[in-house]
C-alpha atoms as a PDB file:
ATOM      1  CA  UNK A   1     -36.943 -30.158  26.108  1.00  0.00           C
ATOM      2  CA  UNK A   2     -35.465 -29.932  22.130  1.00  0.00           C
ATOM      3  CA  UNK A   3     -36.329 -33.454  20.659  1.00  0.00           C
ATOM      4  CA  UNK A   4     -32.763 -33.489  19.746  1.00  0.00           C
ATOM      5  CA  UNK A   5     -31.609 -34.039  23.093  1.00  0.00           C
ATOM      6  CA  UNK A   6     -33.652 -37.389  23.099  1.00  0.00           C
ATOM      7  CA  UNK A   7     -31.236 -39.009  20.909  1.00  0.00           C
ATOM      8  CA  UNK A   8     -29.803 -42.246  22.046  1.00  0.00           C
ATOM      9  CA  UNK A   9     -26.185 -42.739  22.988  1.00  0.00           C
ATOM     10  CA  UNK A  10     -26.081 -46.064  21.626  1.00  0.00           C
ATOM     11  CA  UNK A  11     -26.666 -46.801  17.795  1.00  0.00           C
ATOM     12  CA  UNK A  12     -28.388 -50.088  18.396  1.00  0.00           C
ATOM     13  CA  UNK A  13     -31.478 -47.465  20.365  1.00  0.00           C
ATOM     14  CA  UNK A  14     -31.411 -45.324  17.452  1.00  0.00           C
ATOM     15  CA  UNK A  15     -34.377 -47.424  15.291  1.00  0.00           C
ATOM     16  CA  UNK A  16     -36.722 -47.482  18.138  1.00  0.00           C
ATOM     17  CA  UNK A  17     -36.212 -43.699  19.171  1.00  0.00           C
ATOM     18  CA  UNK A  18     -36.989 -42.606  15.328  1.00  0.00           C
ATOM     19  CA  UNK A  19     -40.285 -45.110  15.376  1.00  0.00           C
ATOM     20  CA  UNK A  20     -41.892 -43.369  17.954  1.00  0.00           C
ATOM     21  CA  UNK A  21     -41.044 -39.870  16.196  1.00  0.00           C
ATOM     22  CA  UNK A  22     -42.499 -41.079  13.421  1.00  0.00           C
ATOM     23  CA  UNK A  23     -45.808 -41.559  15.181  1.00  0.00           C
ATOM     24  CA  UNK A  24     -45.322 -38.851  17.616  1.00  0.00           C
ATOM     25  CA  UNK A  25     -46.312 -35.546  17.516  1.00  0.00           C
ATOM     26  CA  UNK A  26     -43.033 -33.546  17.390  1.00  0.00           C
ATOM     27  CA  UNK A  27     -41.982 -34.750  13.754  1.00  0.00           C
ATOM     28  CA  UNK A  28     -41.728 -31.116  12.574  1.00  0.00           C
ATOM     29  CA  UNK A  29     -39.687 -30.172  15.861  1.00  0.00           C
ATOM     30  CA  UNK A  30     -37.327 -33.241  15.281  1.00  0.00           C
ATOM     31  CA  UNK A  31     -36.931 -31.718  11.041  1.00  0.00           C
ATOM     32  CA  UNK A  32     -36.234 -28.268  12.515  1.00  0.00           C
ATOM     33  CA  UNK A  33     -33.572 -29.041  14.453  1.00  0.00           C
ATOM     34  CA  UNK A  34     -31.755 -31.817  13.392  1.00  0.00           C
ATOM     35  CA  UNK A  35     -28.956 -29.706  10.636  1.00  0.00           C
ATOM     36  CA  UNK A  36     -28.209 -27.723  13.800  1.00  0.00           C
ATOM     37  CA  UNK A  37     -28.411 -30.222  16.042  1.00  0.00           C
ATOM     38  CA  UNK A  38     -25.549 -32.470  13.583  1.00  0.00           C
ATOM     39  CA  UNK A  39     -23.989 -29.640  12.184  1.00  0.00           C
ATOM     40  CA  UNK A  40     -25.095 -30.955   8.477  1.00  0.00           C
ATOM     41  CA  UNK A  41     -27.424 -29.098   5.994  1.00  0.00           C
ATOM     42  CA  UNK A  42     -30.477 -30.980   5.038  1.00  0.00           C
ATOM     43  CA  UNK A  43     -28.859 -32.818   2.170  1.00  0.00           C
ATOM     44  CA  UNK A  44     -31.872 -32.074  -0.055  1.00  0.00           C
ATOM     45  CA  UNK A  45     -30.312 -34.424  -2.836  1.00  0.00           C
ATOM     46  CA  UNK A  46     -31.117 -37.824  -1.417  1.00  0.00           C
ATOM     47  CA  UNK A  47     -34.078 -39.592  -1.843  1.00  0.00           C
ATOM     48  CA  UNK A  48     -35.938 -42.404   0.549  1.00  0.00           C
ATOM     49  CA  UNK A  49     -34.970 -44.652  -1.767  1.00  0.00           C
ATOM     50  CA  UNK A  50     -31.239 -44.303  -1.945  1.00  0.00           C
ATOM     51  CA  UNK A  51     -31.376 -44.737   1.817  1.00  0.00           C
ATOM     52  CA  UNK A  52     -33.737 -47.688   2.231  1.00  0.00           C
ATOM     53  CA  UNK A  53     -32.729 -49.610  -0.223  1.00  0.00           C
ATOM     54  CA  UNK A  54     -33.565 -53.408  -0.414  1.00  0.00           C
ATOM     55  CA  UNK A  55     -35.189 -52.859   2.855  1.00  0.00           C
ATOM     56  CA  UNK A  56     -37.612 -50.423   1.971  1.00  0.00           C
ATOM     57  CA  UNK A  57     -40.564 -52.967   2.345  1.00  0.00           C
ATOM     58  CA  UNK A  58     -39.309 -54.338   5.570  1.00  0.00           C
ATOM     59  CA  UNK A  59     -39.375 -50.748   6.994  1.00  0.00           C
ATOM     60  CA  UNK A  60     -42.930 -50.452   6.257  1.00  0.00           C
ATOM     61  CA  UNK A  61     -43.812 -54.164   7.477  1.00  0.00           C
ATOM     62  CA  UNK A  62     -41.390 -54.421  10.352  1.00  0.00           C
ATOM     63  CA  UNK A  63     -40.122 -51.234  11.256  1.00  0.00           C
ATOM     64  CA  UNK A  64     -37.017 -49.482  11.578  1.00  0.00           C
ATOM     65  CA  UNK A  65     -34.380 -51.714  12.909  1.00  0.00           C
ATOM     66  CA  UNK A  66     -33.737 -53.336   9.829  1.00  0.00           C
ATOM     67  CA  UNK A  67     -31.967 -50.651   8.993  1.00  0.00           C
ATOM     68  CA  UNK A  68     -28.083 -50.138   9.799  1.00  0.00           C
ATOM     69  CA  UNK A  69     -26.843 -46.952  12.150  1.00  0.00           C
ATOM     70  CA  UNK A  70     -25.464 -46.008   8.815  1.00  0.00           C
ATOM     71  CA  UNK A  71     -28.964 -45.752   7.032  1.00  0.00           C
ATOM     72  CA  UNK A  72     -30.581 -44.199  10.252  1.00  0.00           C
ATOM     73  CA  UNK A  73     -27.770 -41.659  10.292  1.00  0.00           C
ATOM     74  CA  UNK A  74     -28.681 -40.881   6.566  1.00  0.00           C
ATOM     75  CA  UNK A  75     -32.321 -40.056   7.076  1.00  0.00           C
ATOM     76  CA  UNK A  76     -31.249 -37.830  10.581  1.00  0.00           C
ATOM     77  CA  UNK A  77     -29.231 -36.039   7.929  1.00  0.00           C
ATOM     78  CA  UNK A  78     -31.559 -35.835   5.863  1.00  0.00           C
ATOM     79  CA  UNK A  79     -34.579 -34.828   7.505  1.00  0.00           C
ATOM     80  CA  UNK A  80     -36.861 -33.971   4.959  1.00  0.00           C
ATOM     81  CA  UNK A  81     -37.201 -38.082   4.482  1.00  0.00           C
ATOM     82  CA  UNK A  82     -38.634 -38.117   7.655  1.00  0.00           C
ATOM     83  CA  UNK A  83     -42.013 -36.488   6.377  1.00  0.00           C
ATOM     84  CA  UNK A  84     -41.833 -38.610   3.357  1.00  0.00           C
ATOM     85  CA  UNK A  85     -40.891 -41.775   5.505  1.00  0.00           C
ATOM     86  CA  UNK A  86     -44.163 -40.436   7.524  1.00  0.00           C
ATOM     87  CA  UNK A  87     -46.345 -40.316   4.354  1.00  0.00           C
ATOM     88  CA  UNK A  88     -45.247 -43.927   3.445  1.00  0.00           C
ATOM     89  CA  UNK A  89     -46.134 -45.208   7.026  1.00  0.00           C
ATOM     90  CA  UNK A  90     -49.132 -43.934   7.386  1.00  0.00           C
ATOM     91  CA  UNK A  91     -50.139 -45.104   3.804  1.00  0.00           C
ATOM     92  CA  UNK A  92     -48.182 -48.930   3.880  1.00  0.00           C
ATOM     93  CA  UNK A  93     -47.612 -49.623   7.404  1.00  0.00           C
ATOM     94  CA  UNK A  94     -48.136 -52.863   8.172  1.00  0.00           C
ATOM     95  CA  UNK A  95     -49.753 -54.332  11.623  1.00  0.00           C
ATOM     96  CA  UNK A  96     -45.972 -53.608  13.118  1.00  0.00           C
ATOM     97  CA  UNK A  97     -46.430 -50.085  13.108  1.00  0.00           C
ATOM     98  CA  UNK A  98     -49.863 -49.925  14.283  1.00  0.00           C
ATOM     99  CA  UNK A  99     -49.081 -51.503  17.716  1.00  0.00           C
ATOM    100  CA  UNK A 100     -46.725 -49.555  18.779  1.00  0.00           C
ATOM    101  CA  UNK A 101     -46.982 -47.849  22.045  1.00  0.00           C
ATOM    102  CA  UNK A 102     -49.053 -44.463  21.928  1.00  0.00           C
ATOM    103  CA  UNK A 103     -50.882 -42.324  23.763  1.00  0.00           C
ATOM    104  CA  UNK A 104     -54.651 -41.964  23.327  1.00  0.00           C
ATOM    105  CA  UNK A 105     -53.944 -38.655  21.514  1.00  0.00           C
ATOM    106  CA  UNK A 106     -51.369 -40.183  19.481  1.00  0.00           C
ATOM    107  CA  UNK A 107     -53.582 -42.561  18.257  1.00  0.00           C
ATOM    108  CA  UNK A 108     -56.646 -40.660  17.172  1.00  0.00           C
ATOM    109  CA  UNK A 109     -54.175 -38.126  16.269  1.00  0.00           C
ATOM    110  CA  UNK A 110     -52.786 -41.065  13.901  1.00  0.00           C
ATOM    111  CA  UNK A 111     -56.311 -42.327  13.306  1.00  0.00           C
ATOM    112  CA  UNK A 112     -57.059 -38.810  11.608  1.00  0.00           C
ATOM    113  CA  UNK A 113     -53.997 -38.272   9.628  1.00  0.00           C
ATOM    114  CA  UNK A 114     -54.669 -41.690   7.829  1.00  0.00           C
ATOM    115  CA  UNK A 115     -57.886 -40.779   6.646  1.00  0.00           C
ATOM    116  CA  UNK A 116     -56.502 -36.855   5.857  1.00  0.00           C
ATOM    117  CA  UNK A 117     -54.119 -38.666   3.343  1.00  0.00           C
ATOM    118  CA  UNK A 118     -56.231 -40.993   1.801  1.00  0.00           C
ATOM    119  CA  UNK A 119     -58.869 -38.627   1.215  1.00  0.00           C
ATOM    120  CA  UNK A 120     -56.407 -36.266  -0.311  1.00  0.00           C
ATOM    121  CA  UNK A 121     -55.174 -39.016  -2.362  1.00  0.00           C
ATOM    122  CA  UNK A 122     -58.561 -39.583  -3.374  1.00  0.00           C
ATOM    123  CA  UNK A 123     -59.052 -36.298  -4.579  1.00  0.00           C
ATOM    124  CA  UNK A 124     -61.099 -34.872  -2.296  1.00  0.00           C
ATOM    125  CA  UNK A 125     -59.009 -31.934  -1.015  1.00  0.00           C
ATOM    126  CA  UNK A 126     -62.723 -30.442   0.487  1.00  0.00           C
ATOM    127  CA  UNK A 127     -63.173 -33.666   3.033  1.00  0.00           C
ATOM    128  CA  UNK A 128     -59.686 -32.326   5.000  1.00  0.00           C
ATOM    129  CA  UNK A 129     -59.676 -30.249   8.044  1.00  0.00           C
ATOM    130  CA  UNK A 130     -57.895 -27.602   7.149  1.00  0.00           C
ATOM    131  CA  UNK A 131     -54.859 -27.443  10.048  1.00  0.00           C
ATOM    132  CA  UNK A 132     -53.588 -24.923  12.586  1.00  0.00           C
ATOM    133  CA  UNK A 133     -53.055 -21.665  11.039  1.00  0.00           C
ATOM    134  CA  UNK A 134     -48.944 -21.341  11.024  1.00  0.00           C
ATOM    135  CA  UNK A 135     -46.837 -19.239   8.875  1.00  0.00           C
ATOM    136  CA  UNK A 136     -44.862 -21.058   6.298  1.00  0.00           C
ATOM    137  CA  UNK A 137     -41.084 -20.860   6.318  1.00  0.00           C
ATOM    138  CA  UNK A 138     -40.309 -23.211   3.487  1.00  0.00           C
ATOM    139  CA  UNK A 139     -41.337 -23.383  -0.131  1.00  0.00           C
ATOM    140  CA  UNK A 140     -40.365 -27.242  -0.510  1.00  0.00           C
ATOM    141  CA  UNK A 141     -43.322 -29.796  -1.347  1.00  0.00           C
ATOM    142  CA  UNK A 142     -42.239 -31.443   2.666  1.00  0.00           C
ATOM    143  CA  UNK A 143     -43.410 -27.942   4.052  1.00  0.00           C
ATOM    144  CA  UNK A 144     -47.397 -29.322   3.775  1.00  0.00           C
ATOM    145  CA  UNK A 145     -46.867 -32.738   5.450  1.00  0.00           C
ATOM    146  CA  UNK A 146     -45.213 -30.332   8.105  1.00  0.00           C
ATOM    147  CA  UNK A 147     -48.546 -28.278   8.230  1.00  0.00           C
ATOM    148  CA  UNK A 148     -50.924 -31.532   7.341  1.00  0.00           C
ATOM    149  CA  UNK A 149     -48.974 -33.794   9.291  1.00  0.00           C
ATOM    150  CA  UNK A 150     -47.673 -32.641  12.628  1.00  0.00           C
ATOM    151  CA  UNK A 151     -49.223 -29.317  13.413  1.00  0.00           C
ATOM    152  CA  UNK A 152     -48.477 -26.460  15.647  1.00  0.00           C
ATOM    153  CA  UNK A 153     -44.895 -26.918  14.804  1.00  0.00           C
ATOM    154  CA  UNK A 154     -42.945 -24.123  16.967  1.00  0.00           C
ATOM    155  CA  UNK A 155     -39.701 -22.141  15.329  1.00  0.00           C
ATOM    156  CA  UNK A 156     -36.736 -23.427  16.998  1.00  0.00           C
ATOM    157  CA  UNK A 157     -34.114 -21.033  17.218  1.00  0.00           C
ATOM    158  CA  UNK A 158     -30.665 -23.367  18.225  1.00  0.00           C
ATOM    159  CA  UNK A 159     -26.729 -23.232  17.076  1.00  0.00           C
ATOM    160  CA  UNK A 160     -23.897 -25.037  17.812  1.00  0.00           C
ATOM    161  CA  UNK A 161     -25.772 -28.590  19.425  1.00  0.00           C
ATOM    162  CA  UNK A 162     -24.027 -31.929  18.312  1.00  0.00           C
ATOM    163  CA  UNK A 163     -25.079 -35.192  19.314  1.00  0.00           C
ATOM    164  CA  UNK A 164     -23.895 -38.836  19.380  1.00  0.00           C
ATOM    165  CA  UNK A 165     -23.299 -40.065  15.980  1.00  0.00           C
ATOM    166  CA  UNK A 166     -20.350 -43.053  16.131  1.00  0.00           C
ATOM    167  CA  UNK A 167     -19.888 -45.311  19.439  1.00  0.00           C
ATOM    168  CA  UNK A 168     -18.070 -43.962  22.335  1.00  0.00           C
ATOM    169  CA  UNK A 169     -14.413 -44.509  23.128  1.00  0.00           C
ATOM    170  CA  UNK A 170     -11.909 -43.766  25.742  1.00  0.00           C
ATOM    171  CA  UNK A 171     -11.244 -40.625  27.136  1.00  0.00           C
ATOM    172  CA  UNK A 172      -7.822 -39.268  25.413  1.00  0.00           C
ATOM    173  CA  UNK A 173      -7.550 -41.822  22.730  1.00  0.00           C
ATOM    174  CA  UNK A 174      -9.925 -40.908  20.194  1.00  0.00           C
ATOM    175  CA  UNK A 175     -10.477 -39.094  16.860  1.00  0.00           C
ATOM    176  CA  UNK A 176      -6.414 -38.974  15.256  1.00  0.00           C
ATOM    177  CA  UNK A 177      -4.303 -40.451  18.083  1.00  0.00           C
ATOM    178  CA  UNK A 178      -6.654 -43.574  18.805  1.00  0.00           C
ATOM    179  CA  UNK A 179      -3.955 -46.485  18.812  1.00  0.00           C
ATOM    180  CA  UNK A 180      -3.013 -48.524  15.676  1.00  0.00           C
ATOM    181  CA  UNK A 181      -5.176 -46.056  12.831  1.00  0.00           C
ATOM    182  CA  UNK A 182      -1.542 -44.359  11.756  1.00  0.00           C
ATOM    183  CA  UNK A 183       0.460 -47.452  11.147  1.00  0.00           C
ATOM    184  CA  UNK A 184      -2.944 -49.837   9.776  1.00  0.00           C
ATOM    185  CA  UNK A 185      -2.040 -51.771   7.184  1.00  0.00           C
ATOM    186  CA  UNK A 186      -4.707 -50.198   4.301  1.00  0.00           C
ATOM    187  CA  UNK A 187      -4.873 -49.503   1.282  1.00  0.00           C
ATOM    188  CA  UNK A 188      -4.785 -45.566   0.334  1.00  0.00           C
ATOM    189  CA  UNK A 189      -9.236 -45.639   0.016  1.00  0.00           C
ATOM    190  CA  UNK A 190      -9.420 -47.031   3.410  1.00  0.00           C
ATOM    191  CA  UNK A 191      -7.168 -45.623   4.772  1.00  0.00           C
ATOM    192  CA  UNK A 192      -8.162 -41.984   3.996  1.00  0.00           C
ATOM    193  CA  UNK A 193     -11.828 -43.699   5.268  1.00  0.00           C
ATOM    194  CA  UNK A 194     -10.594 -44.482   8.367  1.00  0.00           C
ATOM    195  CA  UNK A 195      -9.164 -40.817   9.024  1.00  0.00           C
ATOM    196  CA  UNK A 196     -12.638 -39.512   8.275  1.00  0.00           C
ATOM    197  CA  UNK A 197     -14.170 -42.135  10.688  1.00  0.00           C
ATOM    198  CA  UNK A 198     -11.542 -40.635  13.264  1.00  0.00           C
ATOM    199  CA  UNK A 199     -12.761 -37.305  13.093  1.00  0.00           C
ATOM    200  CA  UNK A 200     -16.675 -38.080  13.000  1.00  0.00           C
ATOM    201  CA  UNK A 201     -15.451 -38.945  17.008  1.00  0.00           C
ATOM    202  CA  UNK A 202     -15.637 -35.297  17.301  1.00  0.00           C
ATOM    203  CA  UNK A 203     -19.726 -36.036  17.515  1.00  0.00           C
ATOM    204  CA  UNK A 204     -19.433 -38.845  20.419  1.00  0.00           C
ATOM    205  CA  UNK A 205     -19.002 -36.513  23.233  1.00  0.00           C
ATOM    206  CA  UNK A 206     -21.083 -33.076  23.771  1.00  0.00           C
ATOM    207  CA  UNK A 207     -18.924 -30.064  25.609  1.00  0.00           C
ATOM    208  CA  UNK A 208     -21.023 -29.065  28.258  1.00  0.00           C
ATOM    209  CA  UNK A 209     -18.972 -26.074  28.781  1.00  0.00           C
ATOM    210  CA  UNK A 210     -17.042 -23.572  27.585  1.00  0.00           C
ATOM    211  CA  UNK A 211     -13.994 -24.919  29.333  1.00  0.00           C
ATOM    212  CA  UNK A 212     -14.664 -28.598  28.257  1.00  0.00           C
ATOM    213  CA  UNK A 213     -15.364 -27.628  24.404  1.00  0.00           C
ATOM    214  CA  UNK A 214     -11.672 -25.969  24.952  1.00  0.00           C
ATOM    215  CA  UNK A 215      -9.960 -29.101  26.109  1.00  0.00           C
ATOM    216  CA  UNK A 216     -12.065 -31.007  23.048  1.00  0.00           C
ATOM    217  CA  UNK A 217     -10.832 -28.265  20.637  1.00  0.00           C
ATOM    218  CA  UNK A 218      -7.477 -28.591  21.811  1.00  0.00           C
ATOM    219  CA  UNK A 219      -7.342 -32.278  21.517  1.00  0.00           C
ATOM    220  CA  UNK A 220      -8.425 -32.463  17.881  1.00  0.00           C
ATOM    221  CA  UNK A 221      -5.820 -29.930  17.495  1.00  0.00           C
ATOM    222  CA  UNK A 222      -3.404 -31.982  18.437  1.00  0.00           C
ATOM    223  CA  UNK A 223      -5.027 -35.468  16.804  1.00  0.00           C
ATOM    224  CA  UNK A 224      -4.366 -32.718  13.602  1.00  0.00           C
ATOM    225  CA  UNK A 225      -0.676 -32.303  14.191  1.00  0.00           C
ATOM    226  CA  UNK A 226      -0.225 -35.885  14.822  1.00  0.00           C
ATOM    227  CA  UNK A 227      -1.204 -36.496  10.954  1.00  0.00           C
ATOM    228  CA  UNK A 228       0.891 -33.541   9.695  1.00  0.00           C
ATOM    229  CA  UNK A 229       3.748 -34.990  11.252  1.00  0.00           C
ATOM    230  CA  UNK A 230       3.463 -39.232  10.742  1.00  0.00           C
ATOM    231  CA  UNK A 231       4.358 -41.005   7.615  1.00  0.00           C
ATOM    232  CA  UNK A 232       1.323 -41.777   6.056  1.00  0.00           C
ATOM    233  CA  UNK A 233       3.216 -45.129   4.014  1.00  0.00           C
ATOM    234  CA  UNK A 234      -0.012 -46.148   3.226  1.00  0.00           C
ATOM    235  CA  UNK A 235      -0.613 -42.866   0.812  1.00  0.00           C
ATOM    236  CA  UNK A 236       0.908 -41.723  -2.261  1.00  0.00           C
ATOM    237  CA  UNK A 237       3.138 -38.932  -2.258  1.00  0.00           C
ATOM    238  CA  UNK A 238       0.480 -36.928  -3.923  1.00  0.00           C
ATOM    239  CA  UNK A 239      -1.912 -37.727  -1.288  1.00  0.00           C
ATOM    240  CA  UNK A 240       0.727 -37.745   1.560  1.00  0.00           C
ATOM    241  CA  UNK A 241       1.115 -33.825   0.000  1.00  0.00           C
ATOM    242  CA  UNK A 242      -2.389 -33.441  -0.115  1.00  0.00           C
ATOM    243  CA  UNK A 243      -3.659 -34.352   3.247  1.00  0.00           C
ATOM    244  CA  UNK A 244      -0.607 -33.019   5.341  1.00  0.00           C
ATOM    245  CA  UNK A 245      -1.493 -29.357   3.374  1.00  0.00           C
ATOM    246  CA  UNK A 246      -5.218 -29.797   4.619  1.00  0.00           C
ATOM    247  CA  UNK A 247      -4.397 -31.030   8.234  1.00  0.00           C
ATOM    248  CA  UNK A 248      -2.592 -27.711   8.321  1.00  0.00           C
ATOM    249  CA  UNK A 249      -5.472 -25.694   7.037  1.00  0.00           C
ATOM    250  CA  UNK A 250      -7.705 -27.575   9.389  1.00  0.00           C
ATOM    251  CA  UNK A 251      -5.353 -27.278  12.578  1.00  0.00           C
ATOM    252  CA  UNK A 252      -5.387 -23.668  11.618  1.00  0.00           C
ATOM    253  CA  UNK A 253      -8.574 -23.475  11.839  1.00  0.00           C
ATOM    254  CA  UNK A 254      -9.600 -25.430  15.136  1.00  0.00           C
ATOM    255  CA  UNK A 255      -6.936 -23.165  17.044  1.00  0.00           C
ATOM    256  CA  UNK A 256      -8.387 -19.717  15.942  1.00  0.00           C
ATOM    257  CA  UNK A 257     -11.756 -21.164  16.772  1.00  0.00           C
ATOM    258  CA  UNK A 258      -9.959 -22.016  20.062  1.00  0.00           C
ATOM    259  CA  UNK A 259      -8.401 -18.912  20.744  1.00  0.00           C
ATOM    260  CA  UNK A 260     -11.720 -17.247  19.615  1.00  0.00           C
ATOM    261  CA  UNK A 261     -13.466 -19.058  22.613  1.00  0.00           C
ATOM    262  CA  UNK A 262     -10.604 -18.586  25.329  1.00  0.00           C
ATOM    263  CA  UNK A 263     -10.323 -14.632  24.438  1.00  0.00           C
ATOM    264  CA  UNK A 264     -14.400 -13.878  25.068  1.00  0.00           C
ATOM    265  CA  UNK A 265     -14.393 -13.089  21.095  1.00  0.00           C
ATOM    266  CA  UNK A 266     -16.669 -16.090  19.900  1.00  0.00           C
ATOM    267  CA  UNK A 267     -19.439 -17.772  22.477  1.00  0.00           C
ATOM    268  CA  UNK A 268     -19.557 -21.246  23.170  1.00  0.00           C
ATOM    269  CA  UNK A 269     -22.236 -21.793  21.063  1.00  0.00           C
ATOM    270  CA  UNK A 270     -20.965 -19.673  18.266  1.00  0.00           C
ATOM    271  CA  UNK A 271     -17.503 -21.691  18.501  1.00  0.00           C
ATOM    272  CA  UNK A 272     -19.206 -25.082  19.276  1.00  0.00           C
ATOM    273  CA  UNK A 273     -21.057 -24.579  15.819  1.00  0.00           C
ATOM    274  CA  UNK A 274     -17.991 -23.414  13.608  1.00  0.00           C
ATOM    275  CA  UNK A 275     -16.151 -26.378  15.173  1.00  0.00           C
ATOM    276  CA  UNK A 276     -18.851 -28.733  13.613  1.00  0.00           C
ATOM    277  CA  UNK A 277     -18.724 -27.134  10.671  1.00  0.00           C
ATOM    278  CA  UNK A 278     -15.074 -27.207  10.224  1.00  0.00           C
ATOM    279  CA  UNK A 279     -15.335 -30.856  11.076  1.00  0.00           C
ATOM    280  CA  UNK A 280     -17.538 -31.823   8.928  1.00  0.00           C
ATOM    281  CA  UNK A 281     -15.749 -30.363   5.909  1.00  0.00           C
ATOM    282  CA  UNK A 282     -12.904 -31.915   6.697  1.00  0.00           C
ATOM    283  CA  UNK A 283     -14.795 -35.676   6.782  1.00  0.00           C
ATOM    284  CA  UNK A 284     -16.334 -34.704   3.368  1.00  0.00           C
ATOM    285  CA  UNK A 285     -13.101 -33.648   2.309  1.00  0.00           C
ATOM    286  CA  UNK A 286     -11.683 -37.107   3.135  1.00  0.00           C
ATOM    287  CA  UNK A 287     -14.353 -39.148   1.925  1.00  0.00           C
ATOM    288  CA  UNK A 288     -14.108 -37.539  -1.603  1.00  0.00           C
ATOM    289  CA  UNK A 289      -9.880 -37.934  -1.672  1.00  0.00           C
ATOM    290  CA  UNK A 290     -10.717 -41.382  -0.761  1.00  0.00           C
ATOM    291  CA  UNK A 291     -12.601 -42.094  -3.780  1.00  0.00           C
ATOM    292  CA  UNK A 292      -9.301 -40.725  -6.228  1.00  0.00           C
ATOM    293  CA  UNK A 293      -6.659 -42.540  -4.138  1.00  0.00           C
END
């Protein structure tokens, strides 16, 4: 089974889920899949840092569920933190991390890889067994935890997989024609932030067929012509302008990718992963008009 397909429903299961990748031995499966798996390209910018912020310590002392869904999120969409989160474990982890539940392969597995890194550390690159041959398929500093790490790391060949990313809501009512987010009483920022939380719904439900990803397509399509055509008082005129111009570009979109599906021209999978794409743009695209409003 892809790791991927692991992932807890609920955000509140999301903490103890990562832990036990952390330790496990299908890190490097879990950082293969994951920007197909949300749709999202490894946002290489971010650093461990940015994401655990004042918590940082905790993490390493008391594990992951001091962090928010929002910070957990972050590192799944950023998976190259995960090595470096790894790294940091292994190296500062307190008594928390070390009785966790494992295997007895985990654990000498474990056992191994913290005396791998401090002898590397140390200097003495000669002292580490040298790991499974593997051919390498990225040039970035993560790809020799990947190799040091977590061995044996299979290529994972996967489009179009999306998993649960917000909490669930009803059937019919979510994403842009959820009661009450047209006519909230915001200001223009959060109110451009709570469109983009509206169409991260998208993620809370999986098509499991071609036929279901249609109906899902078609809603959003019409959660986009619901926007086109409301008021939007809480906007500018500029930004009224700007986001009924997008919703249009968008809608356009989601029904090619619709028709694309229902005429045999696209695959599920192909359609499933332009969908996510297109999505995900448009979220982005909200979030930065937010900041300007």
């Amino acid at each position: 089974m892809l790791v991927c397909l692991t992932i807890p429903d609920l955000p509140e299961d999301w903490p103890a889920w990562l832990e036990q990748q952390l330790i496990g031995l299908q890190l490097a499966e879990l950082v293969e899949e994951l920007p197909v798996f949300t749709g999202v390209a490894d946002r290489t910018e971010i650093q461990l840092p940015d994401v655990l912020q004042e918590q940082e310590q905790q993490v390493y002392e008391s594990g992951l569920h001091v962090l928010s869904p929002i910070q957990i999120k972050q590192l799944l969409t950023a998976p190259h933190l995960l090595f470096e989160l790894q790294e940091q474990i292994l190296l500062q982890g307190g008594e928390y991390w070390s009785q966790l539940s494992l295997s007895t392969s985990q654990r000498e597995l474990l056992d191994d890889q913290r005396k791998q890194l401090a002898t590397e550390i140390a200097g003495d690159q000669t002292a580490i067994t040298p790991p499974v041959s593997q051919p390498t398929r990225h040039s970035s500093k993560w790809s020799s935890w990947k190799t040091l790490i977590v061995p044996g790391v299979a290529l994972l060949v996967l489009v179009g997989i999306v998993t649960v990313w917000n909490k669930p809501v009803a059937s019919g009512s979510w994403g842009f024609q959820q009661g009450g987010l047209l006519s909230a009483d915001l200001n223009a920022r959060a109110y451009l932030d709570s469109l983009a939380d509206a169409a991260g719904q998208w993620f809370n439900k999986r098509p499991e067929s071609a036929e279901n990803l249609a109906t899902r397509l078609q809603q959003f399509s019409d959660g986009c012509q619901t926007l086109i055509t409301a008021p939007h008082p809480q906007l500018s005129e500029t930004d009224k302008d700007w986001l009924i111009e997008r919703c249009q570009a968008w809608k356009d979109k989601i029904d090619k990718q619709l028709v694309d599906l229902q005429t045999g021209q696209k695959s599920y999978m192909q359609t499933l992963a332009a969908a996510n794409e297109t999505i995900n743009k448009l979220i982005t695209a909200l979030r930065d008009r937010s900041v300007t409003a």
